[in-house]
Every structure is written in structure tokens, then in C-alpha cells.
PDB file of N, CA and C in Angstrom:
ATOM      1  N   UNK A   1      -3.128  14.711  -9.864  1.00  0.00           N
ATOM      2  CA  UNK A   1      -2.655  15.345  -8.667  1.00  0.00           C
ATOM      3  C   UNK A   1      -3.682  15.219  -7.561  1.00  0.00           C
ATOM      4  N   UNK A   2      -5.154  15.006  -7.864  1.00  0.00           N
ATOM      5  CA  UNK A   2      -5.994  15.199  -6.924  1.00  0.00           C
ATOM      6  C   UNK A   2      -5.533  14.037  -6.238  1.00  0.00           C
ATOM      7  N   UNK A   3      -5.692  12.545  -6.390  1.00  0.00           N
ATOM      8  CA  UNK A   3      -5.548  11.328  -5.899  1.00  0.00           C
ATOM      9  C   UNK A   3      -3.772  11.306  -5.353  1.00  0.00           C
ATOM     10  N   UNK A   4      -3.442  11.537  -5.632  1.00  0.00           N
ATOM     11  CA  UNK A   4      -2.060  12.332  -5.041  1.00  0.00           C
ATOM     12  C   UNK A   4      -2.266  12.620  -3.619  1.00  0.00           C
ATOM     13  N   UNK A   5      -2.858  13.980  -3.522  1.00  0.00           N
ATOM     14  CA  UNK A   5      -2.961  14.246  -2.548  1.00  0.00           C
ATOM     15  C   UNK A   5      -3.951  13.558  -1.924  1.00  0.00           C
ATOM     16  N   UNK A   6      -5.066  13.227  -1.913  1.00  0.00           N
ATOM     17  CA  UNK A   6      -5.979  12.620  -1.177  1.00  0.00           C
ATOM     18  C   UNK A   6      -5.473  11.194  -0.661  1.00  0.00           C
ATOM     19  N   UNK A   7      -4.448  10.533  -1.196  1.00  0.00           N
ATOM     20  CA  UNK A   7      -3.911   9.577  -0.396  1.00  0.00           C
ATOM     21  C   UNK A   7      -2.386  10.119   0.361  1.00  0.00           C
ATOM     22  N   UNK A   8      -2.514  11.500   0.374  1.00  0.00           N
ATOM     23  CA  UNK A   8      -1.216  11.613   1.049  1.00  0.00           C
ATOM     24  C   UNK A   8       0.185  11.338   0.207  1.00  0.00           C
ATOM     25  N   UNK A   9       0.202  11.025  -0.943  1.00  0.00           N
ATOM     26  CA  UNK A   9       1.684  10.574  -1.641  1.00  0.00           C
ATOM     27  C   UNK A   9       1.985  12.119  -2.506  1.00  0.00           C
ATOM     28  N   UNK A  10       1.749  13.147  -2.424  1.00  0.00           N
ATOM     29  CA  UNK A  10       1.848  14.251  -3.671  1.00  0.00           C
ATOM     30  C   UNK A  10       3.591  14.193  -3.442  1.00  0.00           C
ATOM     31  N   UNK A  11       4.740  13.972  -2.207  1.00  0.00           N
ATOM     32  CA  UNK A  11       6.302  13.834  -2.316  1.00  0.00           C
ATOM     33  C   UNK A  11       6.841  12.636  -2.884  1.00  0.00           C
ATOM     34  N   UNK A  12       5.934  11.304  -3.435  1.00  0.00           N
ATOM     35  CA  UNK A  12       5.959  10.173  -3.737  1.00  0.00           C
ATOM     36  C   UNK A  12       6.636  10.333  -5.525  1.00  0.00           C
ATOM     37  N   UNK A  13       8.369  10.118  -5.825  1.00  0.00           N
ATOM     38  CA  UNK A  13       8.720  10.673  -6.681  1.00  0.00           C
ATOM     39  C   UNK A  13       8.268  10.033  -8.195  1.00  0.00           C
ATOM     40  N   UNK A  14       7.739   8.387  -7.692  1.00  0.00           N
ATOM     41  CA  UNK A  14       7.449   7.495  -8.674  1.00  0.00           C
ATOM     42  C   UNK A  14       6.100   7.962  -9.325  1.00  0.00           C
ATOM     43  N   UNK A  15       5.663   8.386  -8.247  1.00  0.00           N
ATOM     44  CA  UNK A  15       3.817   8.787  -8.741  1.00  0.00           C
ATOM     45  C   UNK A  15       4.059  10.097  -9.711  1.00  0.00           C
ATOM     46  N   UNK A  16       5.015  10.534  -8.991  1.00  0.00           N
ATOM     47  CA  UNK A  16       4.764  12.333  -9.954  1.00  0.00           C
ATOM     48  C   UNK A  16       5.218  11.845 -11.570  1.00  0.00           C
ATOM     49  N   UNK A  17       5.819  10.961 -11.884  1.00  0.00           N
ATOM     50  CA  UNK A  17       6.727  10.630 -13.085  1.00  0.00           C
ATOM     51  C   UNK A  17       5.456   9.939 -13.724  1.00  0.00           C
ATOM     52  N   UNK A  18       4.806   9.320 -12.927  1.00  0.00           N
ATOM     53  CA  UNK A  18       3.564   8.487 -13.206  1.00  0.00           C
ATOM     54  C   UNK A  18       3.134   9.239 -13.945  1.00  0.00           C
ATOM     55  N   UNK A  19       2.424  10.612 -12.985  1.00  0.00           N
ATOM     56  CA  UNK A  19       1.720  11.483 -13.325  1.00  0.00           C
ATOM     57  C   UNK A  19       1.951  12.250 -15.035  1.00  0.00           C
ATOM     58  N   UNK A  20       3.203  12.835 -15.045  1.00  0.00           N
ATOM     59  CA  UNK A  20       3.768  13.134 -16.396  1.00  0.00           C
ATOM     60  C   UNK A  20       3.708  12.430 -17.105  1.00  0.00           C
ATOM     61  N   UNK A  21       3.775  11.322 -17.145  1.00  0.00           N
ATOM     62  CA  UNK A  21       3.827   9.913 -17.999  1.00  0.00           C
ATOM     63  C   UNK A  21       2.502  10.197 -18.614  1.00  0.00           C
ATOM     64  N   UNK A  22       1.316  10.368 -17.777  1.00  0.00           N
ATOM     65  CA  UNK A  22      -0.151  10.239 -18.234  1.00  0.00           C
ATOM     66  C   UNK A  22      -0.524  11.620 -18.950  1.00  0.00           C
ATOM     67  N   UNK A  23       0.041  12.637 -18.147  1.00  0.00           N
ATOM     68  CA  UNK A  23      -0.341  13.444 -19.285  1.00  0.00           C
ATOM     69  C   UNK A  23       0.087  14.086 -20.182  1.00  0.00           C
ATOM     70  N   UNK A  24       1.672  13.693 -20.495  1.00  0.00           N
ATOM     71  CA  UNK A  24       2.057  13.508 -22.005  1.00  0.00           C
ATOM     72  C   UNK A  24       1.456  12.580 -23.051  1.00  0.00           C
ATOM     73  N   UNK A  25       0.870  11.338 -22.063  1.00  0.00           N
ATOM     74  CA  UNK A  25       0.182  10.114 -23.300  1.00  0.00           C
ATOM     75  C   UNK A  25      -1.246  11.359 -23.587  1.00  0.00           C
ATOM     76  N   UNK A  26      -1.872  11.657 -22.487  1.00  0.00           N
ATOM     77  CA  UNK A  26      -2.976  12.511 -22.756  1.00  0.00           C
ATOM     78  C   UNK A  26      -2.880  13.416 -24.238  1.00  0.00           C
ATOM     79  N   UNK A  27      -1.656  13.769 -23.790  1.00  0.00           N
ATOM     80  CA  UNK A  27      -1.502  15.167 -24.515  1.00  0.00           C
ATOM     81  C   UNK A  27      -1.328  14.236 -26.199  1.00  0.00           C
ATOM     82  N   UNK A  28      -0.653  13.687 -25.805  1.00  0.00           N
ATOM     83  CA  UNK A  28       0.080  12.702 -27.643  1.00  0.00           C
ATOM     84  C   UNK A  28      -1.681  12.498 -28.131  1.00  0.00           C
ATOM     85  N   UNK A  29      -2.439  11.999 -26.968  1.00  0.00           N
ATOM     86  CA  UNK A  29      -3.572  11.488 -27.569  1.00  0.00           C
ATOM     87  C   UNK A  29      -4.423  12.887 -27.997  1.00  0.00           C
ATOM     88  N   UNK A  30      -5.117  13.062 -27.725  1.00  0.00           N
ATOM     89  CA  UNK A  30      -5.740  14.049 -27.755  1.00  0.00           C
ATOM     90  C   UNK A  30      -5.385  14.972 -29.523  1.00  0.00           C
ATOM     91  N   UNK A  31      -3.904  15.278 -29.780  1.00  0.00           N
ATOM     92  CA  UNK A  31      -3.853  15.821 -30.676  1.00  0.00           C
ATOM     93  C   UNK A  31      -3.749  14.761 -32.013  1.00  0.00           C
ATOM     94  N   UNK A  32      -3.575  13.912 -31.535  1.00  0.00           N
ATOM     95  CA  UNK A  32      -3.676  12.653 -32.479  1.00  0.00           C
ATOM     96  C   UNK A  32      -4.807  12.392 -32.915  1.00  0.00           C
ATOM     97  N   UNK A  33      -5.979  12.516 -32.036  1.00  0.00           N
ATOM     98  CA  UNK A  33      -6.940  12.269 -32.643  1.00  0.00           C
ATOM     99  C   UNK A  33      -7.990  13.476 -32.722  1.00  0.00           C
ATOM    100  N   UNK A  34      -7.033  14.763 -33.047  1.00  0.00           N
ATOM    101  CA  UNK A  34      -7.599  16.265 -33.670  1.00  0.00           C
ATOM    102  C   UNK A  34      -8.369  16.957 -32.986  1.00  0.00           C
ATOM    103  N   UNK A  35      -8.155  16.682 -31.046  1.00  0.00           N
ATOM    104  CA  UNK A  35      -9.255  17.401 -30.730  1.00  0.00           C
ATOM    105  C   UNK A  35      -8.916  19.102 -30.296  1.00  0.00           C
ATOM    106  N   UNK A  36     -10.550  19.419 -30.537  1.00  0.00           N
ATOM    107  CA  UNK A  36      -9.956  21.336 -30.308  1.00  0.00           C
ATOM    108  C   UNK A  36      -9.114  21.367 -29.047  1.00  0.00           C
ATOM    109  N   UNK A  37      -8.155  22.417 -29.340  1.00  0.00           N
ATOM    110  CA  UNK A  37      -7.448  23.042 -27.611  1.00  0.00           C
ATOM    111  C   UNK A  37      -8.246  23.231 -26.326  1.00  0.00           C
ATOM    112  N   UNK A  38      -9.685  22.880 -26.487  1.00  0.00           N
ATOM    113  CA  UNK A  38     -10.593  23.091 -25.106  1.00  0.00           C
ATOM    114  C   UNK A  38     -10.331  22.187 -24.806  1.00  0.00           C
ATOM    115  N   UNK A  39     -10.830  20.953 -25.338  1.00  0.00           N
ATOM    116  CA  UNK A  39     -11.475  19.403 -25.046  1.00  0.00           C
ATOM    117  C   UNK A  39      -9.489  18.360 -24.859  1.00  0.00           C
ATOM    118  N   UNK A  40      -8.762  19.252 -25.601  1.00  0.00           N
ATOM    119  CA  UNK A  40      -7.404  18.920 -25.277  1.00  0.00           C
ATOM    120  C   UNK A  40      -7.377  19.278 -23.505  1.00  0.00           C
ATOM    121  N   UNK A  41      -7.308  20.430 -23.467  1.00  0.00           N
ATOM    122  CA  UNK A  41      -7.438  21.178 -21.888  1.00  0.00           C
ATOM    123  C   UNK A  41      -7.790  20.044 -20.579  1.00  0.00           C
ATOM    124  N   UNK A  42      -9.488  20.165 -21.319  1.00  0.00           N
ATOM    125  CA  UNK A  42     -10.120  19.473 -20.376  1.00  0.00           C
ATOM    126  C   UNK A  42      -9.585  17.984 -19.652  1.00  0.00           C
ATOM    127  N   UNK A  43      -9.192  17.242 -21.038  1.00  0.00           N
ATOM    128  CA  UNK A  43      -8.527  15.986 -20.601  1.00  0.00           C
ATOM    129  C   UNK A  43      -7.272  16.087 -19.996  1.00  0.00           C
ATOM    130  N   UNK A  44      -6.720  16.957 -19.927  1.00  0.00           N
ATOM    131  CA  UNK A  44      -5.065  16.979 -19.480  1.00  0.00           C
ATOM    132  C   UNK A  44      -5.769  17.471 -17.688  1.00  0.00           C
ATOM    133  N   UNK A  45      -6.493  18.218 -17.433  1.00  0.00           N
ATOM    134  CA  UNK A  45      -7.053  18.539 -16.394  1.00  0.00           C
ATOM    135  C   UNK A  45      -7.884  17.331 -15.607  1.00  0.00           C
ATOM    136  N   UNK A  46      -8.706  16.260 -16.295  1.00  0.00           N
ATOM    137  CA  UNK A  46      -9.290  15.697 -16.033  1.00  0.00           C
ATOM    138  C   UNK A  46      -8.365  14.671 -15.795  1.00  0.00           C
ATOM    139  N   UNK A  47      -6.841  14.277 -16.511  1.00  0.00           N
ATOM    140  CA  UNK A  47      -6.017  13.325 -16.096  1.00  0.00           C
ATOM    141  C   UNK A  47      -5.422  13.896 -14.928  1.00  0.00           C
ATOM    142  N   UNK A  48      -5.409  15.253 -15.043  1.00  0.00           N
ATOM    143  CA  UNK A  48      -4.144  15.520 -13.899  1.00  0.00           C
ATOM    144  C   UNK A  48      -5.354  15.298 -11.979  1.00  0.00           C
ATOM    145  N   UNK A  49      -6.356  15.544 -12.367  1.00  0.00           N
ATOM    146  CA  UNK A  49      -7.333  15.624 -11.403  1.00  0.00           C
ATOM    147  C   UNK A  49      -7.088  13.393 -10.715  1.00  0.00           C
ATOM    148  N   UNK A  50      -7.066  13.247 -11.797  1.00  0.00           N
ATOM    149  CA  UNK A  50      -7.577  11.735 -11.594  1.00  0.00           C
ATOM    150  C   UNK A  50      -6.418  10.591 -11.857  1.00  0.00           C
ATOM    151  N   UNK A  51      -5.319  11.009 -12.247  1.00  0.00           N
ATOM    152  CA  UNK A  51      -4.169  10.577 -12.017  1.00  0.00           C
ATOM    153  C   UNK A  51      -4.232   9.042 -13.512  1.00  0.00           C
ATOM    154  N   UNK A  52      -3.598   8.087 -13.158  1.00  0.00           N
ATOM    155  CA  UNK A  52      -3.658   6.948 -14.125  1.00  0.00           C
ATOM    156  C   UNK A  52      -5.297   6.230 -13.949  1.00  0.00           C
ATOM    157  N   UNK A  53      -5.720   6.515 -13.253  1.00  0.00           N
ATOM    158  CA  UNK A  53      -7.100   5.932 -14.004  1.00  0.00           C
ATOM    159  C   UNK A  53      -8.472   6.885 -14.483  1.00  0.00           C
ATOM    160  N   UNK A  54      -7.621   8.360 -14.597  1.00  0.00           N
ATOM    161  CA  UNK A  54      -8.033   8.929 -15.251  1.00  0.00           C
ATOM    162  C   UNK A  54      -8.445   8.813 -17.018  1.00  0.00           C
ATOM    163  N   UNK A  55      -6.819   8.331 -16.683  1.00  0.00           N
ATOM    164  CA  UNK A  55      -5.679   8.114 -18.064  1.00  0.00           C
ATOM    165  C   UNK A  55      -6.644   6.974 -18.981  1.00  0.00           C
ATOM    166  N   UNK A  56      -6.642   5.739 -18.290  1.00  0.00           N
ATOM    167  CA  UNK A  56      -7.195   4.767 -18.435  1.00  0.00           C
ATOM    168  C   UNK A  56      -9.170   4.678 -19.362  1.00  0.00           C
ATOM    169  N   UNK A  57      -9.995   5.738 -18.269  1.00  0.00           N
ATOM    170  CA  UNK A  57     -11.177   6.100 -18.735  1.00  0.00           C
ATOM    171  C   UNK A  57     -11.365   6.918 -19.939  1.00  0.00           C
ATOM    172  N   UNK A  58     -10.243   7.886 -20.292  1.00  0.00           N
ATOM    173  CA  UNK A  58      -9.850   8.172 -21.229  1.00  0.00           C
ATOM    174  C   UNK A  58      -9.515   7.782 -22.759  1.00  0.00           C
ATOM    175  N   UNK A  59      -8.935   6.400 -21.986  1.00  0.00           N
ATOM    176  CA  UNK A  59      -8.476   5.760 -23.525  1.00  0.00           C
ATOM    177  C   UNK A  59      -9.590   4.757 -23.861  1.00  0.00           C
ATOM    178  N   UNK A  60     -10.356   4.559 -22.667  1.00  0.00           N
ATOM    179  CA  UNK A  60     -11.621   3.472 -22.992  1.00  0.00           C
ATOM    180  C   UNK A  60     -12.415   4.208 -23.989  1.00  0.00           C
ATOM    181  N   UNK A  61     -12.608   5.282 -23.228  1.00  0.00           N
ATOM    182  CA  UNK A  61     -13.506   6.141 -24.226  1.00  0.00           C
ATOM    183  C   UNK A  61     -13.315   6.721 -26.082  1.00  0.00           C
ATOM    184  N   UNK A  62     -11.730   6.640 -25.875  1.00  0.00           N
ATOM    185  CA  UNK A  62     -11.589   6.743 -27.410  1.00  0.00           C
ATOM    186  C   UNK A  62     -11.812   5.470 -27.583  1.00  0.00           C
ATOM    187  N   UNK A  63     -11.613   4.550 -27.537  1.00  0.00           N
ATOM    188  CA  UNK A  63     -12.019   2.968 -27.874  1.00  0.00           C
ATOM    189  C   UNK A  63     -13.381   3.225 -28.040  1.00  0.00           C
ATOM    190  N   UNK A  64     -14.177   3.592 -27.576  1.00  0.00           N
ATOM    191  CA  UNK A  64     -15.522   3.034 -27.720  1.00  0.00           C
ATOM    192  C   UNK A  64     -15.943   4.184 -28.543  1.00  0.00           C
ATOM    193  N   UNK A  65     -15.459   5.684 -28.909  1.00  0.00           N
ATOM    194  CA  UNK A  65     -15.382   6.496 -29.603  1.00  0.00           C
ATOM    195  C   UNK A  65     -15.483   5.832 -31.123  1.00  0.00           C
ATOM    196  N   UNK A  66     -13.968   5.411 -31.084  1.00  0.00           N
ATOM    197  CA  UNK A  66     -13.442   4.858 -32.331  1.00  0.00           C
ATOM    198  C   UNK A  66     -14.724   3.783 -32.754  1.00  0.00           C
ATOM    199  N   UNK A  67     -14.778   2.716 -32.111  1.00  0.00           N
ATOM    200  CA  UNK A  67     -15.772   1.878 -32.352  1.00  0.00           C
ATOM    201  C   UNK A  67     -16.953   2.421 -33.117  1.00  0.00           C
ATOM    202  N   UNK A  68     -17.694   2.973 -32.345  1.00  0.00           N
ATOM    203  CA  UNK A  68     -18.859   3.958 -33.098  1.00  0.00           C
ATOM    204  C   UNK A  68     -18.845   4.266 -33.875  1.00  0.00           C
ATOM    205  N   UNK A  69     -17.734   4.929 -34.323  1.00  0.00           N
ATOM    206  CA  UNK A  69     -17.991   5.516 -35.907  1.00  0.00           C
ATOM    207  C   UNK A  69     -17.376   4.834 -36.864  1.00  0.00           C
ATOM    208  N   UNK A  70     -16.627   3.651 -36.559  1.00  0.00           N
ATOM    209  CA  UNK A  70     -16.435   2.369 -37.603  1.00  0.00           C
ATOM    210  C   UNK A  70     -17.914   1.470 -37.801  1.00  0.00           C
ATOM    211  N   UNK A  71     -18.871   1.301 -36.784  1.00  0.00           N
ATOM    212  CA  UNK A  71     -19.459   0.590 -37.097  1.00  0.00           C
ATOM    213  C   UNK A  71     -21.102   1.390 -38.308  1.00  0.00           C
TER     214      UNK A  71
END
């Protein structure tokens, strides 16, 4: 929502769907990969703040998460 508004589109109906889009994947993710209801929070806040490339830094980070503790 922040980037929303800061470019002026928060009535933009494609972005808001966008928006839900990301933080239902947030949300799917997050409990998928068992995290407490804070750190769930935080990311749904931190997507909604930062919109799809929130989303994006997010999933890098479980990637490189995941990585780590396979290797």
C-alpha cells in the first residue's frame, strides 16, 4: 500500500488485486514454512508496505534461507 500511494495509484483496481495477490502468497508462505504469528505479521506488513517487490525480497530470502541450511 505504501508504493501505492507514493506513486499516486492507491484507486488503481489492478494494483489493489496485485496487492492481495502478494499477500495471500505472503501469507501461504510464511505458514508453510512454520513461521511464528509475529514474523508471519511482520511480512504481511512488510509486503503490504512494499507492495510486489516486497513480495519478491521475500521469496529471495527464503531461497537463500533454504539454501543455508541445505548446505
Amino acid at each position: 500500500m505504501g508504493l501505492m500511494i507514493l506513486v499516486g495509484a492507491q484507486n488503481n483496481l489492478v494494483l489493489a488485486g496485485l496487492l492481495l495477490g502478494a499477500l495471500a502468497l505472503t501469507f501461504w508462505e510464511t505458514r508453510e514454512h512454520r513461521f511464528p504469528i509475529r514474523q508471519t505479521v511482520w511480512a504481511l506488513l512488510f509486503v503490504a508496505l512494499l507492495h510486489v517487490p516486497g513480495y519478491l525480497l521475500l521469496r529471495g530470502w527464503l531461497v537463500y534461507r533454504k539454501r543455508g541450511h541445505a548446505l
